[in-house]
Protein backbone atom coordinates (compact mmCIF):
# COMPACT_ATOMS: atom_id res chain seq x y z
CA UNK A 1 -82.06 -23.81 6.57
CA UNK A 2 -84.64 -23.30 9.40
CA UNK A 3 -87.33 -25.66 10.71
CA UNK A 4 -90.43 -25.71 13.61
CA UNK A 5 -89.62 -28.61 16.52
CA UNK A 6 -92.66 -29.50 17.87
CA UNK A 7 -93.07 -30.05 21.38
CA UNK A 8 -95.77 -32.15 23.33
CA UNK A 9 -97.40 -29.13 24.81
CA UNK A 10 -97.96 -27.98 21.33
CA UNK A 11 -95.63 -24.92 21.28
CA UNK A 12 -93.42 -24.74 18.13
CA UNK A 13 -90.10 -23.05 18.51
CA UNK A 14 -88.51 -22.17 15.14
CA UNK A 15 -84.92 -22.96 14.77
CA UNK A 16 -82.31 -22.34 12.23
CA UNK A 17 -79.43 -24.01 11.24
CA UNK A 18 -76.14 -22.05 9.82
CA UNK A 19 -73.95 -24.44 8.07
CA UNK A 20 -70.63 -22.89 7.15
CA UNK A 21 -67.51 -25.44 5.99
CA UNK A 22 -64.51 -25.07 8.40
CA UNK A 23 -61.67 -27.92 9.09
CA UNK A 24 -64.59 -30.31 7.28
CA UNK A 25 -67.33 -29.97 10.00
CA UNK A 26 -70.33 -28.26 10.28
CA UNK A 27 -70.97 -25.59 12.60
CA UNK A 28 -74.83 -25.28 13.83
CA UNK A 29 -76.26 -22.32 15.39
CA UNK A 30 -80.01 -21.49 17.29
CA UNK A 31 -81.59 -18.39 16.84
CA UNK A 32 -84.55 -19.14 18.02
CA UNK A 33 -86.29 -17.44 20.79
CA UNK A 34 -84.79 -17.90 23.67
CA UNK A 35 -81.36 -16.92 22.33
CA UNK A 36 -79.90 -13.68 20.32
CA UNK A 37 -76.98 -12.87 18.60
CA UNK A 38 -75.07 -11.86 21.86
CA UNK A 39 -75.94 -14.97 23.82
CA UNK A 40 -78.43 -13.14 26.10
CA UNK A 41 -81.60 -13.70 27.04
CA UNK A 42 -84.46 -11.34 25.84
CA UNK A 43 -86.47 -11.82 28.94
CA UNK A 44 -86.58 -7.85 29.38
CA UNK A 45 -82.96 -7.85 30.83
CA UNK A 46 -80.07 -5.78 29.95
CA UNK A 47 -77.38 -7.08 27.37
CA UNK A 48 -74.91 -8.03 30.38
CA UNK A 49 -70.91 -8.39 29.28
CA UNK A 50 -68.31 -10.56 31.35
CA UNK A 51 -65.48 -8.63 32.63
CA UNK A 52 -62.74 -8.28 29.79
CA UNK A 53 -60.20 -8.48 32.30
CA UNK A 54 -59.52 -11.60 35.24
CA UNK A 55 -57.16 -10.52 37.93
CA UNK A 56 -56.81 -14.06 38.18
CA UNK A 57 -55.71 -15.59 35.21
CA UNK A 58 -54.11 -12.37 33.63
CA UNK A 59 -52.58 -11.02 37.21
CA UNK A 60 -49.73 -8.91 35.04
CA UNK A 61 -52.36 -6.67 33.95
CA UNK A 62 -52.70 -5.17 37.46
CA UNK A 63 -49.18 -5.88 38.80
CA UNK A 64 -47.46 -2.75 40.51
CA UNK A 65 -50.62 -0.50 39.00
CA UNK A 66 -51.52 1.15 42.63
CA UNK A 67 -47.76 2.42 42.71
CA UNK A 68 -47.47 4.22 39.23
CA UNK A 69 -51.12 5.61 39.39
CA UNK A 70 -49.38 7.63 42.01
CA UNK A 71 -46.34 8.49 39.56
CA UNK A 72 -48.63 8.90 37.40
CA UNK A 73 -50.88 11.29 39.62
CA UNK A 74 -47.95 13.46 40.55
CA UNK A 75 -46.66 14.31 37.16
CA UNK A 76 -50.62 14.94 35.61
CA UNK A 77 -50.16 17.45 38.50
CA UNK A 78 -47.12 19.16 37.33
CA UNK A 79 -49.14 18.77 34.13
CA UNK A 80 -51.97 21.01 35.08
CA UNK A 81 -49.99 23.87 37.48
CA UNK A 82 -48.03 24.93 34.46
CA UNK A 83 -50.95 26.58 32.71
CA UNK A 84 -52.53 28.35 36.07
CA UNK A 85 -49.16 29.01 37.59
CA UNK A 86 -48.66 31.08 34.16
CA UNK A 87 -52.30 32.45 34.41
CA UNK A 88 -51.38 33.95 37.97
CA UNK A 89 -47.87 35.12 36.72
CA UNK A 90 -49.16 36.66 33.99
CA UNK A 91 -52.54 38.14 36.42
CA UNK A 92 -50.36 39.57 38.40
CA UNK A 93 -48.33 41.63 36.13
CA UNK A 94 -51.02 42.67 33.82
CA UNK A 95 -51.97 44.29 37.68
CA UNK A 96 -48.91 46.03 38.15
CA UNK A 97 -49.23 47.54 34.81
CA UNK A 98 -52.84 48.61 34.95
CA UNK A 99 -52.20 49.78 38.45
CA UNK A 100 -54.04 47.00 40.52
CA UNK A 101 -56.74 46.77 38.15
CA UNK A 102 -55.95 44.02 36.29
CA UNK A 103 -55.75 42.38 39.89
CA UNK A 104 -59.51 41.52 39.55
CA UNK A 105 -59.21 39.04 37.22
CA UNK A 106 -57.58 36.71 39.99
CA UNK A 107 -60.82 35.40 41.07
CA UNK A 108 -61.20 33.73 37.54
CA UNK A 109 -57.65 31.67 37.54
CA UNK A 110 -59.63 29.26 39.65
CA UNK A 111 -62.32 28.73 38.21
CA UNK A 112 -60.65 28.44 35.05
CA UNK A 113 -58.25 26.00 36.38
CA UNK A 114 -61.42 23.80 37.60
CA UNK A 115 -62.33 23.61 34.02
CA UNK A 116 -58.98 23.27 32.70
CA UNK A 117 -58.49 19.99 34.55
CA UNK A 118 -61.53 18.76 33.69
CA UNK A 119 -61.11 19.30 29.99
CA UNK A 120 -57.17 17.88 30.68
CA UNK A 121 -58.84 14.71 31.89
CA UNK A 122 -61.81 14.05 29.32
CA UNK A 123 -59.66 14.79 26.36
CA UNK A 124 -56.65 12.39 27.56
CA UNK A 125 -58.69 9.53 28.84
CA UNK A 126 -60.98 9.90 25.87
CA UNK A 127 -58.44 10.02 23.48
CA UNK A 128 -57.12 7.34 21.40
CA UNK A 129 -54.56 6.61 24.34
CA UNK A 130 -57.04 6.43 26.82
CA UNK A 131 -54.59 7.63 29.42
CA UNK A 132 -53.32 11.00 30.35
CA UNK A 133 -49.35 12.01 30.13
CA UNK A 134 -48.45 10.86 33.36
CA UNK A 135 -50.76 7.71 32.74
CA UNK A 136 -48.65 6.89 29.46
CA UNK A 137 -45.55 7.74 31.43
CA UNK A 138 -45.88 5.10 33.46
CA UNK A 139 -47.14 2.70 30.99
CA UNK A 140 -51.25 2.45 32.11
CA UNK A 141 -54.26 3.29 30.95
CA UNK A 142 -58.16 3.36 31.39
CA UNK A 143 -60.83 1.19 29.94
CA UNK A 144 -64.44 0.19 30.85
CA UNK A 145 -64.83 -3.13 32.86
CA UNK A 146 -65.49 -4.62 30.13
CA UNK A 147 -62.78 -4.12 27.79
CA UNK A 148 -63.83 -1.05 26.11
CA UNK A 149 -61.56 2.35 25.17
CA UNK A 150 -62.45 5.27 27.82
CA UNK A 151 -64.70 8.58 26.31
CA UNK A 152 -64.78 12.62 26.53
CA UNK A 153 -67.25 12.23 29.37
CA UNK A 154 -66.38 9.08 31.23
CA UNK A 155 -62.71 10.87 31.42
CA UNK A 156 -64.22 14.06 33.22
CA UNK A 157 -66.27 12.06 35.49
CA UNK A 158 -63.67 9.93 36.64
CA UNK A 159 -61.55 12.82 37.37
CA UNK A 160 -64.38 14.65 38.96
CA UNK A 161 -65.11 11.68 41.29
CA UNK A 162 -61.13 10.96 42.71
CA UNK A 163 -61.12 14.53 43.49
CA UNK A 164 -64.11 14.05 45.63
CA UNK A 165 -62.59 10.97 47.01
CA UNK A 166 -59.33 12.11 47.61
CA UNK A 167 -60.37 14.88 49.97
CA UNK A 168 -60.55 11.74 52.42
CA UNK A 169 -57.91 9.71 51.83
CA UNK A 170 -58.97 6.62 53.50
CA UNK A 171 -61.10 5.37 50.57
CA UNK A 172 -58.37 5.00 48.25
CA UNK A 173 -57.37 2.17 50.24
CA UNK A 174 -59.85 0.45 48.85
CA UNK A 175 -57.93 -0.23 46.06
CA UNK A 176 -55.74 -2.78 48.17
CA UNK A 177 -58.91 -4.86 48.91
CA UNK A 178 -59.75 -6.11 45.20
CA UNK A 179 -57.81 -7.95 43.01
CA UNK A 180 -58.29 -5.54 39.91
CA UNK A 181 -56.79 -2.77 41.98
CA UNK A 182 -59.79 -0.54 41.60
CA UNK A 183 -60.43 2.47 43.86
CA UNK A 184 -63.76 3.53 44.94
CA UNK A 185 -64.13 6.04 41.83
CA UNK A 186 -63.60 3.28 39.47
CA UNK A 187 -66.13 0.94 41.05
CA UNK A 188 -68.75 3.51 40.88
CA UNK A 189 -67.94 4.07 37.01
CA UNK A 190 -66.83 0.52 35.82
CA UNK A 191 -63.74 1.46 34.89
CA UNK A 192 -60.35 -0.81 35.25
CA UNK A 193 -56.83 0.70 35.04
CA UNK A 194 -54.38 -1.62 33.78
CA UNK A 195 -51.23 -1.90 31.90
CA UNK A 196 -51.12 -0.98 28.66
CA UNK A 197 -47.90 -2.36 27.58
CA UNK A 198 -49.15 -5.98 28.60
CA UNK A 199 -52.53 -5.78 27.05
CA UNK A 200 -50.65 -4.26 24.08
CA UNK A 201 -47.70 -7.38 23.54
CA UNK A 202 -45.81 -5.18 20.85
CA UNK A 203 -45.26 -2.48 23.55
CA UNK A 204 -42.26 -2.92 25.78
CA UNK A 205 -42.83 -5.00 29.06
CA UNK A 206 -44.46 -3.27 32.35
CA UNK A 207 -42.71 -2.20 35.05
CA UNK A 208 -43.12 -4.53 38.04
CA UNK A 209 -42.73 -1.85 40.57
């Protein structure tokens, strides 16, 4: 049912009235225009969301998260010299058997390991864990700021930025300054790491360490 209220400058605004039956009320809505379906203003400004997470009134999602990113970091590590510490084993005996030839071919294990860790990274944090193997060790995992699952890209960038950052280690500190826990890389990329198995209630409890 929609209708025109006239005002006494003369400019109608149309209005519209959804009636839908719950608990015996009526529920009215106004889509006129001033107002759209997500609440925001189309006055040429973005589509802003609130943050899905409040360090305030949901403090368990961020409790002991600075400690196990570290766990976390250290066995994503291990994670990723496996494949290049086989890549140089396996360099350096094709070598011996081509008689130092094959020896050339050590200027591509790093390279290759660049890329390697940035696929490792977009592929985990993009996929439907959202988190890489030392992430869902330790029970965490990444989303956007506000609320939604991480992607190929956003994973690659994220890891491309903390291993920017961590060549000076100061700035990760900055994670002890905010009460989501973010560090410097996840400010710069909206991103929130929190813990999965409280966000998730049918998941076993976080660690509080």
């Amino acid at each position: 049912m929609a209708k025109v209220i006239l005002l006494q400058s003369g400019k109608a605004i149309p209005m519209s009235c959804n009636v839908t039956a719950q608990s015996g009320g009526l529920i009215m809505s106004d889509s006129g225009w001033g107002s759209s379906g997500g609440g925001a203003w189309r006055s040429g400004a973005a589509n802003f969301q609130p943050h899905a997470f409040d360090p305030w009134t949901q403090p368990e999602l961020f409790r002991g998260v600075l400690t196990r990113r570290v766990f976390a970091f250290l066995i994503d590590i291990v994670v990723l010299s496996i494949p290049v510490i086989l890549a140089y084993v396996f360099v350096a005996v094709f070598g011996l058997i081509t008689l130092g030839l094959g020896w050339l071919l050590f200027w591509l294990v790093w390279p290759a390991a660049m890329i390697w860790a940035v696929i490792y990274y977009g592929a985990s944090l993009g996929g439907p864990h959202s988190a890489t193997l030392g992430m869902r060790v330790m029970d965490l995992e990444l989303r956007t700021w506000y609320g939604a699952p991480a992607y190929f890209v956003l994973g690659a960038m994220h890891a491309v930025l903390f291993w920017i950052f961590i060549s000076f280690p100061p700035v990760l500190l900055v994670g002890l300054f905010n009460g989501r826990r973010r560090l410097l890389h996840d400010i710069i990329l909206g991103t929130v790491v929190i813990n999965s198995s409280v966000r998730n209630p049918v998941a076993q409890p976080a660690r509080t360490f």
